[in-house]
N, C-alpha and C. Protein backbone atom coordinates (compact mmCIF):
# COMPACT_ATOMS: atom_id res chain seq x y z
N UNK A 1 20.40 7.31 15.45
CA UNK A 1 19.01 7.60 15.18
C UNK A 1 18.27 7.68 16.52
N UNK A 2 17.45 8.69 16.49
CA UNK A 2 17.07 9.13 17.97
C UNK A 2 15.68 8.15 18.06
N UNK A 3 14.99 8.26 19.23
CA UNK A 3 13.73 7.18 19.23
C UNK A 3 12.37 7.64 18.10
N UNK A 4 12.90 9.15 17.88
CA UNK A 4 11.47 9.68 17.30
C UNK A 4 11.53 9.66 15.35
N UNK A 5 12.76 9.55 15.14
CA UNK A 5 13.39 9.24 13.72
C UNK A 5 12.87 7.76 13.04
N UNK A 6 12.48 7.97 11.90
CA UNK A 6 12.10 6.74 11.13
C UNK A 6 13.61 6.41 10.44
N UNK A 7 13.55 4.97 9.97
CA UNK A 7 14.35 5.03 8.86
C UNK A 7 13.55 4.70 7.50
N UNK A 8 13.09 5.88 6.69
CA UNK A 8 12.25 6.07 5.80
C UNK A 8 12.35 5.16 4.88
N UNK A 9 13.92 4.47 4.38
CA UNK A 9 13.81 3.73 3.43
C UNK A 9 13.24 2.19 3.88
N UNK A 10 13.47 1.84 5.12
CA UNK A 10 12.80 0.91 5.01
C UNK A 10 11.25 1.00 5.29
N UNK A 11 11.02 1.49 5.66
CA UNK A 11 9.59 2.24 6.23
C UNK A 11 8.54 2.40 4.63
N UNK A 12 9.37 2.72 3.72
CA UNK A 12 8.85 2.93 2.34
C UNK A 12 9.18 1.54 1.41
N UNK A 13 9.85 0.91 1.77
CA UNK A 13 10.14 -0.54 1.24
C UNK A 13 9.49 -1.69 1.75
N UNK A 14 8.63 -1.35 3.00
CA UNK A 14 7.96 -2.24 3.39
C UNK A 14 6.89 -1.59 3.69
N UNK A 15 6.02 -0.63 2.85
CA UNK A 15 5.03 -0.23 2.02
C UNK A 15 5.15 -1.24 0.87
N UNK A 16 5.52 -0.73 0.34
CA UNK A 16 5.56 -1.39 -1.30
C UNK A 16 5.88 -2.84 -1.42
N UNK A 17 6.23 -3.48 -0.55
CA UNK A 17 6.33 -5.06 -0.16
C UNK A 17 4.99 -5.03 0.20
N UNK A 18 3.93 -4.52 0.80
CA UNK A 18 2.31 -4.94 0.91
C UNK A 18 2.07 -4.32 0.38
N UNK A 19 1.98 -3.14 -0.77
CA UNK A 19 1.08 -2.78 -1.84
C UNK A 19 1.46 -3.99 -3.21
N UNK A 20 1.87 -4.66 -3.14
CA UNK A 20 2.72 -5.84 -3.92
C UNK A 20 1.74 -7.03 -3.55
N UNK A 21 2.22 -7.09 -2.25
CA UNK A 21 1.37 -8.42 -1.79
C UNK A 21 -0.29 -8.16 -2.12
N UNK A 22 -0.55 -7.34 -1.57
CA UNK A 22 -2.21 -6.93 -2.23
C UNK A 22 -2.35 -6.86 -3.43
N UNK A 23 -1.46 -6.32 -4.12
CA UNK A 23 -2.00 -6.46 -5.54
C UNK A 23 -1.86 -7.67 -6.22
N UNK A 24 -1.15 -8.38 -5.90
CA UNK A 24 -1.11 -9.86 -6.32
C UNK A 24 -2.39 -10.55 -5.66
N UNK A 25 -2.71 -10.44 -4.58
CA UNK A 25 -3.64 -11.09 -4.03
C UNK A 25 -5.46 -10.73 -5.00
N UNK A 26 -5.26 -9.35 -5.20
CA UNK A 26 -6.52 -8.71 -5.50
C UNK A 26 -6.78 -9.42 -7.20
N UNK A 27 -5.25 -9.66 -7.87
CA UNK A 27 -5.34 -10.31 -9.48
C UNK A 27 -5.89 -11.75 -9.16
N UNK A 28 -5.05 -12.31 -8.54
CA UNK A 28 -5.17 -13.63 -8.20
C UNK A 28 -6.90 -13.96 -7.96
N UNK A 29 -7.90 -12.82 -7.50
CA UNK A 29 -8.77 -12.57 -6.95
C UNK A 29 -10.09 -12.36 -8.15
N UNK A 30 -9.16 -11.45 -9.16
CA UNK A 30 -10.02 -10.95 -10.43
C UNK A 30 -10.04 -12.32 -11.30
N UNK A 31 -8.50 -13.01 -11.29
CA UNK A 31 -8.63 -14.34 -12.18
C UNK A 31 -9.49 -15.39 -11.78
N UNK A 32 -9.83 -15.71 -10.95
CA UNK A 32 -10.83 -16.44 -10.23
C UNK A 32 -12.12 -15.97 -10.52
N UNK A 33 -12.38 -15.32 -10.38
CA UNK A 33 -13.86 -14.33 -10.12
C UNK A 33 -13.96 -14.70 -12.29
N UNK A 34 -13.05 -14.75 -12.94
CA UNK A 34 -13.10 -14.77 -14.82
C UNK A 34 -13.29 -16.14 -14.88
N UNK A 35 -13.00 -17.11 -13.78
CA UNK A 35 -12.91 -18.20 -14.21
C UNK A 35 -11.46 -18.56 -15.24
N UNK A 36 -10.53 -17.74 -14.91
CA UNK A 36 -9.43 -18.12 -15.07
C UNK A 36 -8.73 -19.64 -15.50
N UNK A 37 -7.76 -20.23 -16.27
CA UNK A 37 -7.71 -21.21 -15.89
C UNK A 37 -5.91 -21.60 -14.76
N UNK A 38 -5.90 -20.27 -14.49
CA UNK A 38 -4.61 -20.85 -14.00
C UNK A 38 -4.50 -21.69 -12.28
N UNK A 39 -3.71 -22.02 -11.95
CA UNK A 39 -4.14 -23.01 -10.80
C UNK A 39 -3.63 -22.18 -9.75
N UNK A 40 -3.33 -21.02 -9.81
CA UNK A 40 -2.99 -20.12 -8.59
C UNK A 40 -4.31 -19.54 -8.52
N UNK A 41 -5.50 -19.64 -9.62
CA UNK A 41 -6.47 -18.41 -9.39
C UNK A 41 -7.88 -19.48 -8.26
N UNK A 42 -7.23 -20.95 -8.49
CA UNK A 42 -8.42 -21.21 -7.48
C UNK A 42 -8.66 -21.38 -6.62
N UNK A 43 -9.33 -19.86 -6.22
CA UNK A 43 -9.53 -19.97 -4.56
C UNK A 43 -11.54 -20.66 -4.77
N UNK A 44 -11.69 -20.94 -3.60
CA UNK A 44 -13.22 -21.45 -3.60
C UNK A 44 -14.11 -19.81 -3.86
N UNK A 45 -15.09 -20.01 -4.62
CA UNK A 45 -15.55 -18.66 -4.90
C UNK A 45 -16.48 -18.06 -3.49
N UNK A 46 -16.92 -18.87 -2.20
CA UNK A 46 -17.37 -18.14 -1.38
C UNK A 46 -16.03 -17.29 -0.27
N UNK A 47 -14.61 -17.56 -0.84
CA UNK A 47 -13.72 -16.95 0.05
C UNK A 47 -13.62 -15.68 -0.94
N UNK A 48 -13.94 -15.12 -2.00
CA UNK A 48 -13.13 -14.31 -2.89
C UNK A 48 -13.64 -12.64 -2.69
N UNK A 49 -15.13 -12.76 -2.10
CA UNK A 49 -15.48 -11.35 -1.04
C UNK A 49 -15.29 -10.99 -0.26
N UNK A 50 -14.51 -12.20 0.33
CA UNK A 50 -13.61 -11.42 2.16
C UNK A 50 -12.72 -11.39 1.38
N UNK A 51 -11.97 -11.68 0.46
CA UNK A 51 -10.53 -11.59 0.51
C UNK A 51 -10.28 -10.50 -0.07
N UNK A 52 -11.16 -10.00 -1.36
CA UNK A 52 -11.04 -8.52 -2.25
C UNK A 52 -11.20 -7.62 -0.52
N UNK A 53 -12.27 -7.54 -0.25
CA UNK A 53 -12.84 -7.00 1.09
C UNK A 53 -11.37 -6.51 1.44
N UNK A 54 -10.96 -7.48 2.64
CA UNK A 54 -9.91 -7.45 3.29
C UNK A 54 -8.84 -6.47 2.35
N UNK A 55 -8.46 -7.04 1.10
CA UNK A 55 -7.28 -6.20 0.28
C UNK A 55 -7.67 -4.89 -0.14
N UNK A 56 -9.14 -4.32 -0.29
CA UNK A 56 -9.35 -2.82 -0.73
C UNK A 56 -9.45 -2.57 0.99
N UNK A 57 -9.78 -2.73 1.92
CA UNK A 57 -9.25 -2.11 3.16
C UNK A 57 -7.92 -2.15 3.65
N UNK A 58 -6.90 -2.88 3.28
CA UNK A 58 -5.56 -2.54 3.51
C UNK A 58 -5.00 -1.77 2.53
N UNK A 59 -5.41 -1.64 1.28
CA UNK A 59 -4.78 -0.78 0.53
C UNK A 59 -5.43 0.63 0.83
N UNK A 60 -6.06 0.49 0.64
CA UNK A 60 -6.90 1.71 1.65
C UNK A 60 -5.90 2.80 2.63
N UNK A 61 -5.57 1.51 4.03
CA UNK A 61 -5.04 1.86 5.07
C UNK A 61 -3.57 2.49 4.13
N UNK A 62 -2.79 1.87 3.03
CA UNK A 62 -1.55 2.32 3.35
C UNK A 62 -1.31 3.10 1.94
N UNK A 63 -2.79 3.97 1.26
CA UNK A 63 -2.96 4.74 0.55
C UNK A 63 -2.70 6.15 1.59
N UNK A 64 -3.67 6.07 2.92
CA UNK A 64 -3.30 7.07 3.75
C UNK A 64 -2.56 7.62 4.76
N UNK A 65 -1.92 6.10 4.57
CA UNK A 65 -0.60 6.43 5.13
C UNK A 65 0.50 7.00 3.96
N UNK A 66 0.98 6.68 3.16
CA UNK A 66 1.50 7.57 2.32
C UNK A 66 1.25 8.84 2.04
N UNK A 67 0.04 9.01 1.93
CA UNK A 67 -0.28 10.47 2.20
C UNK A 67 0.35 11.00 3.14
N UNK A 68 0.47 10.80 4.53
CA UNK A 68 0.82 11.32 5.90
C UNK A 68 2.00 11.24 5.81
N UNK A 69 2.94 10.27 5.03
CA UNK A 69 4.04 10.39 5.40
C UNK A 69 4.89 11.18 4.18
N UNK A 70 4.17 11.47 3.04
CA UNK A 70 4.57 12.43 1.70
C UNK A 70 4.34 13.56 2.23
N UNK A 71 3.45 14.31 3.29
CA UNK A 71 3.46 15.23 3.67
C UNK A 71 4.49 15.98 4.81
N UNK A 72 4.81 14.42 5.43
CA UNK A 72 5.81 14.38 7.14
C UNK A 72 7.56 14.92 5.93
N UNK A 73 7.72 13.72 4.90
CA UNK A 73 8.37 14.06 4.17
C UNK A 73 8.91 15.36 3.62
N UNK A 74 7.49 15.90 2.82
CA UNK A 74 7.61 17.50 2.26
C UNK A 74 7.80 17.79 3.04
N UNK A 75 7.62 18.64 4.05
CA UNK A 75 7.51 19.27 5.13
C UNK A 75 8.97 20.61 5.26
N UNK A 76 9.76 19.17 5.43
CA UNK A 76 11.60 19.95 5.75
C UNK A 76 11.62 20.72 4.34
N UNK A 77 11.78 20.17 3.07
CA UNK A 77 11.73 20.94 1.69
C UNK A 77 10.99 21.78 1.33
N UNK A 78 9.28 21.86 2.05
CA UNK A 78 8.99 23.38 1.95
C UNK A 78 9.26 24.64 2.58
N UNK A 79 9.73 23.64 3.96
CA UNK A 79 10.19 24.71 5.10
C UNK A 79 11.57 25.45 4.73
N UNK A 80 12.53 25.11 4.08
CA UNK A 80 13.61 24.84 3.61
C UNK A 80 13.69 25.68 2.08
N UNK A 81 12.49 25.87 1.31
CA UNK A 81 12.58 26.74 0.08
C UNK A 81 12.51 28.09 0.09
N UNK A 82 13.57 28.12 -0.64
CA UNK A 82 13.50 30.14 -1.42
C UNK A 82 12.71 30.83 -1.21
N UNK A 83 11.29 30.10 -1.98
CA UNK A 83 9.90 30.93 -2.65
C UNK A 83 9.18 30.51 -1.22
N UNK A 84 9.25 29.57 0.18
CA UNK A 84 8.32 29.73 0.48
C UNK A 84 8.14 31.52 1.79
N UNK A 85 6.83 31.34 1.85
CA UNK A 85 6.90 32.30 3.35
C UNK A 85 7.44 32.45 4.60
N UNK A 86 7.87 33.32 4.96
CA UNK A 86 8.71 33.31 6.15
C UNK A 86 9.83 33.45 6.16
């Protein structure tokens, strides 16, 4: 693997290991905020707006990174098709 080569599967597996972790964090976040009674949901309620905060800006970040890299992805397979131009 040359320096400029990803290895996509892990690259995409550790995406989804923090779209995981955020989304657990963001429930954990909603159960609290319901008054939940489970004992994972209590965080103190003045931490629970940085913490949503913080998790819709990282999901955010690796919403657009997927984008960039579904496109880096397509790329070879459109270049590469029948029907396209050229």
């Amino acid at each position: 693997m040359d320096d400029f080569s990803m290895d996509w599967d892990q690259e995409i597996q550790d995406m989804v290991d923090d779209l995981l972790l955020d989304a657990l964090v963001l429930e954990l976040c909603r159960l609290a905020a319901a008054q939940a009674p489970s004992s994972l949901a209590r965080f103190p309620s003045e931490c629970l707006p940085g913490l949503v905060d913080r998790c819709g800006d990282h999901l955010s970040q690796h919403a657009f990174g997927l984008q960039m890299w579904s496109r880096e992805l397509a790329a070879p397979v459109r270049d590469s098709s029948p029907t396209s131009p050229g």
